[in-house]
N, C-alpha and C. Protein backbone atom coordinates (compact mmCIF):
# COMPACT_ATOMS: atom_id res chain seq x y z
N UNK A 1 0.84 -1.18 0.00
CA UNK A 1 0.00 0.00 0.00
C UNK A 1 0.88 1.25 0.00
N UNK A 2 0.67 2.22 -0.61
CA UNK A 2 1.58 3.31 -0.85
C UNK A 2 1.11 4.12 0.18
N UNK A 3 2.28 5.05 0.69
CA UNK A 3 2.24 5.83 2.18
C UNK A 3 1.00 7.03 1.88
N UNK A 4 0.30 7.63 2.63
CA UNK A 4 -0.55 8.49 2.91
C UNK A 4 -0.14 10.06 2.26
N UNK A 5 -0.37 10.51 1.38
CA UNK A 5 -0.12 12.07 1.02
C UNK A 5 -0.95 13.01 1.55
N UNK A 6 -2.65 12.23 2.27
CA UNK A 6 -3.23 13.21 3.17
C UNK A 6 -3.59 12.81 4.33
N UNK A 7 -4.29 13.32 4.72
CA UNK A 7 -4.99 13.10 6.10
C UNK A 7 -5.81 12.12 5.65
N UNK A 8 -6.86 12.65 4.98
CA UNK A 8 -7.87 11.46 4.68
C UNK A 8 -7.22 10.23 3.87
N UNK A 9 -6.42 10.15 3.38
CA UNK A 9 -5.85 8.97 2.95
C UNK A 9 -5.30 8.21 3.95
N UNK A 10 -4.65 9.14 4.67
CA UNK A 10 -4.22 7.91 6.60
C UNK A 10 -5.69 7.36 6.98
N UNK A 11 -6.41 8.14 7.15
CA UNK A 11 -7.64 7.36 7.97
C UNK A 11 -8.59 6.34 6.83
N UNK A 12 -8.13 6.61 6.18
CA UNK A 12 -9.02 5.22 5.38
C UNK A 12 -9.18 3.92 5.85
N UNK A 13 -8.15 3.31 5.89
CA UNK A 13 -7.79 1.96 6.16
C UNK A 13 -8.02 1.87 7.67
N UNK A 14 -7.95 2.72 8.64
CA UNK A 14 -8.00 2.68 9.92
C UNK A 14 -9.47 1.94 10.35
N UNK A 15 -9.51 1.25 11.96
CA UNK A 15 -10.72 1.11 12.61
C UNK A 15 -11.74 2.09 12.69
N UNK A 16 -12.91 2.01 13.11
CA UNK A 16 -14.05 3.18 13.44
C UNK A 16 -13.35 3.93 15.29
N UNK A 17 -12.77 3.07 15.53
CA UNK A 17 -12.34 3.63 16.84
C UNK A 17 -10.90 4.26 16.27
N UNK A 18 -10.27 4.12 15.83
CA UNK A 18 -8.78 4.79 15.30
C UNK A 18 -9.45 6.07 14.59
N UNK A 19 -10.00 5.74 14.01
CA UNK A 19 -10.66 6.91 12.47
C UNK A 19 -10.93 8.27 13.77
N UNK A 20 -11.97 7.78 14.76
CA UNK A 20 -12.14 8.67 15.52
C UNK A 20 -11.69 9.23 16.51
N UNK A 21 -10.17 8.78 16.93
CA UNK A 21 -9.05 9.71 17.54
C UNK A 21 -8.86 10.68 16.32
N UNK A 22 -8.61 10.11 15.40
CA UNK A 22 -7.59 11.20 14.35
C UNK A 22 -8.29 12.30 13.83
N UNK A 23 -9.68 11.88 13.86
CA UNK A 23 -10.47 13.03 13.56
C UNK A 23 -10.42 14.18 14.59
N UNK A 24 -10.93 13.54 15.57
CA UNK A 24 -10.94 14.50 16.98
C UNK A 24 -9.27 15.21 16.87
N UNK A 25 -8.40 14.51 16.76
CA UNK A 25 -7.31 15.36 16.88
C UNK A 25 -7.79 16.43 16.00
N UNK A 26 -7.66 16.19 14.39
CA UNK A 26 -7.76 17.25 13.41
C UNK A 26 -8.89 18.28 13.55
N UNK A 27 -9.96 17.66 14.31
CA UNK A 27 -10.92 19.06 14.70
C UNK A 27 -10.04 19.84 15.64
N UNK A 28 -9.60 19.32 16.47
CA UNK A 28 -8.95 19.79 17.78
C UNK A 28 -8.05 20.73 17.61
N UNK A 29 -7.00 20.39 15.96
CA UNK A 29 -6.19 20.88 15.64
C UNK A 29 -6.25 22.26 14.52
N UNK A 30 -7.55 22.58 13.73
CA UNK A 30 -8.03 23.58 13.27
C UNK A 30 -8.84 24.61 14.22
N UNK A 31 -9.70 24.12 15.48
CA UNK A 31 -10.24 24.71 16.05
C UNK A 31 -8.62 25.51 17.09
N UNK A 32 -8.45 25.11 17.24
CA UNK A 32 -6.80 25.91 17.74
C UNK A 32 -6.00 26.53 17.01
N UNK A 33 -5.91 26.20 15.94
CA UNK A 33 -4.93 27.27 14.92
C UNK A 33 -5.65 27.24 13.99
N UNK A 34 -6.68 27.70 13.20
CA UNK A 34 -7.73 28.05 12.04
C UNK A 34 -7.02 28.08 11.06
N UNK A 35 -5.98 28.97 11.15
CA UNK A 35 -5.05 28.67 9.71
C UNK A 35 -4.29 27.49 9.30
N UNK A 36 -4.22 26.86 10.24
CA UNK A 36 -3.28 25.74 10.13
C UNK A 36 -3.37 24.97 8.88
N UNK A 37 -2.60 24.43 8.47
CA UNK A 37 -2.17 23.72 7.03
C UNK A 37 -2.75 22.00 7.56
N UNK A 38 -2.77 21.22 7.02
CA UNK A 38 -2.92 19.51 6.90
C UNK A 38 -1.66 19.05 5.73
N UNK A 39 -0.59 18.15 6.82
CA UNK A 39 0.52 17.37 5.96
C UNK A 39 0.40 16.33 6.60
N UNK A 40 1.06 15.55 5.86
CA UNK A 40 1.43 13.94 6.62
C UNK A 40 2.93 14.11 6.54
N UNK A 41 3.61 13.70 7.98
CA UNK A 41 4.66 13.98 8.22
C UNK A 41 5.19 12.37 8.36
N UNK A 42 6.52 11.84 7.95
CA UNK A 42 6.82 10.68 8.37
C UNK A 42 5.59 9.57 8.46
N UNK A 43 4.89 9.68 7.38
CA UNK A 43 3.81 9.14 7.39
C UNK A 43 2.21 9.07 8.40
N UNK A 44 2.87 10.53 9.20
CA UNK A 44 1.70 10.77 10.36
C UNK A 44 0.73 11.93 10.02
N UNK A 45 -0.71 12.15 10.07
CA UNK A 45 -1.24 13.44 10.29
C UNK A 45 -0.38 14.57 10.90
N UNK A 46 0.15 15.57 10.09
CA UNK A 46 0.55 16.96 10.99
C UNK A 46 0.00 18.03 10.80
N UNK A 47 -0.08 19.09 12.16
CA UNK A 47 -0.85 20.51 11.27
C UNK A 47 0.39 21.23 11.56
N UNK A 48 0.18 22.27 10.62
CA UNK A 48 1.34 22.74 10.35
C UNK A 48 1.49 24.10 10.45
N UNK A 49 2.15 25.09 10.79
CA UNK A 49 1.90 26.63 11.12
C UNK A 49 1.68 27.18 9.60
N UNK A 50 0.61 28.08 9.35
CA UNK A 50 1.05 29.10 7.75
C UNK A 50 2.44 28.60 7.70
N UNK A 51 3.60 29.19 8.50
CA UNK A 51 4.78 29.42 7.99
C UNK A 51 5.98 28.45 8.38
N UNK A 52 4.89 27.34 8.34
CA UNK A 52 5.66 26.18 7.54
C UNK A 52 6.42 25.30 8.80
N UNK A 53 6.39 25.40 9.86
CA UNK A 53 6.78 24.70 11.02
C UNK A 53 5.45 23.98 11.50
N UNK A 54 6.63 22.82 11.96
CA UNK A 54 5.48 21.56 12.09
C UNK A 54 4.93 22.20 13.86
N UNK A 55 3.84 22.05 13.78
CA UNK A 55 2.68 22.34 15.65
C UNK A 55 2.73 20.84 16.24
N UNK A 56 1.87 19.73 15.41
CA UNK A 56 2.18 18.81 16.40
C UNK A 56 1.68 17.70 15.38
N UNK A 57 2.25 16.33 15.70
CA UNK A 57 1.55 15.19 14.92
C UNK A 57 1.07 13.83 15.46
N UNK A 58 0.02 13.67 15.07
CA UNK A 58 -0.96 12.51 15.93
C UNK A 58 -0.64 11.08 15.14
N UNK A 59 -1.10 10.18 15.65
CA UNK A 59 -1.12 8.78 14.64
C UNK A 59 -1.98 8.06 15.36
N UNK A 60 -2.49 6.88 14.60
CA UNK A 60 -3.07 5.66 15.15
C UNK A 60 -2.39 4.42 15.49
N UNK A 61 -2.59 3.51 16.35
CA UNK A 61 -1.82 2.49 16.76
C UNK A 61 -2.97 1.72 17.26
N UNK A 62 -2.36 0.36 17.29
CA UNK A 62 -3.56 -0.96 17.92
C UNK A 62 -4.05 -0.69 18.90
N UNK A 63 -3.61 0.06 20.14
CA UNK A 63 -4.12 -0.46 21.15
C UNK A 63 -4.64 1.44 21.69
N UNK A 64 -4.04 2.30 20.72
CA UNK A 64 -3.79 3.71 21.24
C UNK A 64 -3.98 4.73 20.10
N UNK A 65 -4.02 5.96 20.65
CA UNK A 65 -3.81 7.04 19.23
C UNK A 65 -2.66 7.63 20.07
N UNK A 66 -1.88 8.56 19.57
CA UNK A 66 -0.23 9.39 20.28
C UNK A 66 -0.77 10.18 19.28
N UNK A 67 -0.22 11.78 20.38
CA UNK A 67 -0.48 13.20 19.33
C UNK A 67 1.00 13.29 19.77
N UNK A 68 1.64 13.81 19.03
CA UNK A 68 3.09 14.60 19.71
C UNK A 68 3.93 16.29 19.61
N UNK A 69 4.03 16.50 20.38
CA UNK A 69 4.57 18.19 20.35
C UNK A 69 5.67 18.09 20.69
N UNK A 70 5.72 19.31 20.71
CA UNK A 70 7.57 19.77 21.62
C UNK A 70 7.99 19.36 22.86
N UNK A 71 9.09 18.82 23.14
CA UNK A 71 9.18 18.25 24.54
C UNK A 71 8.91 19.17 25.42
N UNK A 72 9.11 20.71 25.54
CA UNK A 72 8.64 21.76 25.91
C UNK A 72 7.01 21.35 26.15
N UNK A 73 6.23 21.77 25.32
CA UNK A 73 5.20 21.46 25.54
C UNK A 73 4.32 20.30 26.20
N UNK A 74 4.64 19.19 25.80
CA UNK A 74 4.24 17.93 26.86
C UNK A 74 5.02 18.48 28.31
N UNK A 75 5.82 18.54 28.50
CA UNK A 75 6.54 18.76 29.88
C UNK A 75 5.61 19.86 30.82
N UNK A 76 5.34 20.80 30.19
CA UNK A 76 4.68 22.27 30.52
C UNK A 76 3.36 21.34 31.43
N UNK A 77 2.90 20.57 30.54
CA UNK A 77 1.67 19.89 31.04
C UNK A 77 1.66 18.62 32.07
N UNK A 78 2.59 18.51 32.69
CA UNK A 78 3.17 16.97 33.18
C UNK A 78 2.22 16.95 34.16
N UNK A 79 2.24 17.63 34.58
CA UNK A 79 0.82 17.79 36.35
C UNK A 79 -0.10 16.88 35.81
N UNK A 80 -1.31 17.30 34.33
CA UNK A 80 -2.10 16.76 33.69
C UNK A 80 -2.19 16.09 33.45
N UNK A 81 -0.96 14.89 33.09
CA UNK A 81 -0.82 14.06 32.65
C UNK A 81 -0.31 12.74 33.02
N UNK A 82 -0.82 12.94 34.06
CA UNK A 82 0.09 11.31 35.15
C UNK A 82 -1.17 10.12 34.61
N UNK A 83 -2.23 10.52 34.22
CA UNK A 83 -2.81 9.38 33.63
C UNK A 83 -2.57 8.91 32.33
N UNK A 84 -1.83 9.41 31.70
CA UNK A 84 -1.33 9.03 30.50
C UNK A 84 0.06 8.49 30.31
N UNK A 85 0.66 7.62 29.14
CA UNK A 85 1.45 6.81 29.22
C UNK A 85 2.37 8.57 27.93
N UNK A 86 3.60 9.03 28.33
CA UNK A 86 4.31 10.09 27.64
C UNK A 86 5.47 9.82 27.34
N UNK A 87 5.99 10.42 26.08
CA UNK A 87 7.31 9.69 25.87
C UNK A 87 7.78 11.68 25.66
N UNK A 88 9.31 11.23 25.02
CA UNK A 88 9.56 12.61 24.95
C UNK A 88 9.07 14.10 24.92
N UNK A 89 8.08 13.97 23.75
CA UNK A 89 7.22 15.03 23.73
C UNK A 89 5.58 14.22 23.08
N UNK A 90 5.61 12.98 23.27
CA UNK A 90 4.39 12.26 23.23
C UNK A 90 3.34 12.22 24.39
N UNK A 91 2.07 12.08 23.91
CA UNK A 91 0.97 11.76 25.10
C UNK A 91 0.10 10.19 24.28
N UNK A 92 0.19 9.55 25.13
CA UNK A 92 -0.36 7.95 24.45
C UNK A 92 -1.77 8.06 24.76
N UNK A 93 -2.68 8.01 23.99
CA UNK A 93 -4.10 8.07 24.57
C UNK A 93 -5.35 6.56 24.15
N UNK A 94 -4.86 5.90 25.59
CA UNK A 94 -5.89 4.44 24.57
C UNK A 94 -7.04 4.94 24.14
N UNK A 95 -7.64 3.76 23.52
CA UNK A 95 -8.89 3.98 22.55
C UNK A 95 -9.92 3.84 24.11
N UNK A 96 -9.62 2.95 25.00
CA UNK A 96 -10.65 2.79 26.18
C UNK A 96 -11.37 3.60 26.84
N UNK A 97 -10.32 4.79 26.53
CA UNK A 97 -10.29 5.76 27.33
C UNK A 97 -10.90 6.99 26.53
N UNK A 98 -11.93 7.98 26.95
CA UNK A 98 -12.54 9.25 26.02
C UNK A 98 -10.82 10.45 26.00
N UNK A 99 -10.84 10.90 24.79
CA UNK A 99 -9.90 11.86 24.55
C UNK A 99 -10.46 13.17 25.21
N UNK A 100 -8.95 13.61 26.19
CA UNK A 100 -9.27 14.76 27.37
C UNK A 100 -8.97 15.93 26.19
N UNK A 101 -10.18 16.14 25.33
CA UNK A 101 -10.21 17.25 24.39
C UNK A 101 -9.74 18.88 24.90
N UNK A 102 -10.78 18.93 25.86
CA UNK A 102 -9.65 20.27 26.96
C UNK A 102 -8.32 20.30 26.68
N UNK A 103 -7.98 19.56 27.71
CA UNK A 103 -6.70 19.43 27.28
C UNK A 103 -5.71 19.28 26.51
N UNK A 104 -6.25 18.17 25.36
CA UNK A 104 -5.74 18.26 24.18
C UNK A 104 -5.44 19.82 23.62
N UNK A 105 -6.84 20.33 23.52
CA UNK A 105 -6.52 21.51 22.82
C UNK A 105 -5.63 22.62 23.88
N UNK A 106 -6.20 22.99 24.95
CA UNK A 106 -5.28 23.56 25.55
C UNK A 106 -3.73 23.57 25.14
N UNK A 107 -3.37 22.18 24.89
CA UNK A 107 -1.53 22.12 25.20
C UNK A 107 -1.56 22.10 23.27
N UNK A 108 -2.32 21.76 22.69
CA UNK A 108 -2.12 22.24 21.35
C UNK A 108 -2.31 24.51 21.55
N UNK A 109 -2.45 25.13 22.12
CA UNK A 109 -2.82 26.35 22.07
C UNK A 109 -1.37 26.75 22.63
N UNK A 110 -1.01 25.73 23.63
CA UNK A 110 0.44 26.08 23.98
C UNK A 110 1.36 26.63 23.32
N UNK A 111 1.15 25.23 22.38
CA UNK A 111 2.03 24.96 21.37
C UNK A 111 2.20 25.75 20.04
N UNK A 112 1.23 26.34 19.94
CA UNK A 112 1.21 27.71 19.02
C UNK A 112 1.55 28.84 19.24
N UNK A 113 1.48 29.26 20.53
CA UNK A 113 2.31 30.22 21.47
C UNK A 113 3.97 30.27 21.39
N UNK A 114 4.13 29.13 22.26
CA UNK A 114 5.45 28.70 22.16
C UNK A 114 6.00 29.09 20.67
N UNK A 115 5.51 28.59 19.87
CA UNK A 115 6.08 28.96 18.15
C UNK A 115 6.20 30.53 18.13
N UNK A 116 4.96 31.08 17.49
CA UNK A 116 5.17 32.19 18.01
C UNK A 116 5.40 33.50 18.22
N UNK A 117 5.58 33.36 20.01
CA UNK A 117 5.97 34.15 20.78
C UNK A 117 7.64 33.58 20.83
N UNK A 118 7.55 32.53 21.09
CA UNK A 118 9.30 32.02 21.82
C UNK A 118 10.36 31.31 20.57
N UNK A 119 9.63 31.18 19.15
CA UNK A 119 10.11 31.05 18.35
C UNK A 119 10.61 29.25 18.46
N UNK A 120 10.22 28.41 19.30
CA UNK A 120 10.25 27.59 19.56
C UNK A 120 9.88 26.73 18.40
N UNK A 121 10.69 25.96 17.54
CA UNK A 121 10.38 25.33 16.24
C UNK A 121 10.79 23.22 16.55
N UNK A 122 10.34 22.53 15.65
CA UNK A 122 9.73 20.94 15.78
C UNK A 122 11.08 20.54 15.81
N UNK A 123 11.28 19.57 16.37
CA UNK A 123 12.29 18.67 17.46
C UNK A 123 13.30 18.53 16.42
């Protein structure tokens, strides 16, 4: 199968429970930055600033969906996040579990800040 050139081409093949992390991310992720662009990065959903720096990128997995930002940014949020499984600048979110959309978007709003204001650009 040839790699994904959009968004909607990643979620095709996906479960009804996968399909609907990635969506929720991508609402999550226009309703926070309106301008934001849609790429597939390394074969993942990314949104992307107008000016061309990557904000953050989500994926699907068997058991989970992962959005990922700046290690900056996941870190900022660590209090929030002791129920979640985090890797560098990852947040693991099982499917079992409802997506903490607040929050999501919140630390996605961060993360547009951080860009910016602090000039803070993708890992």
């Amino acid at each position: 199968m040839a790699k994904p050139t959009t968004i909607d081409e990643y979620i095709a093949p996906l479960t009804p429970e996968q399909a609907e992390s990635i969506e929720e991310f991508r609402r999550l992720g226009h309703s926070a930055v309106p301008d934001a662009e849609e790429a597939v990065k390394w074969g993942h959903p990314a949104i992307v600033h107008p000016r061309g720096t990557i904000l953050f990128v989500f994926s699907a997995h068997a058991k989970h969906a992962s959005i990922a930002f700046t290690p900056s940014t996941r870190e900022h949020f660590d209090a929030q996040l002791t129920d979640y499984s985090t890797g560098k600048g990852s947040v693991k979110l099982p499917y079992t579990q409802e997506i903490p959309s607040a929050l999501i978007k919140e630390m996605m709003s961060f993360r547009l800040r951080e860009f910016e204001d602090d000039g803070v650009l993708w890992m």
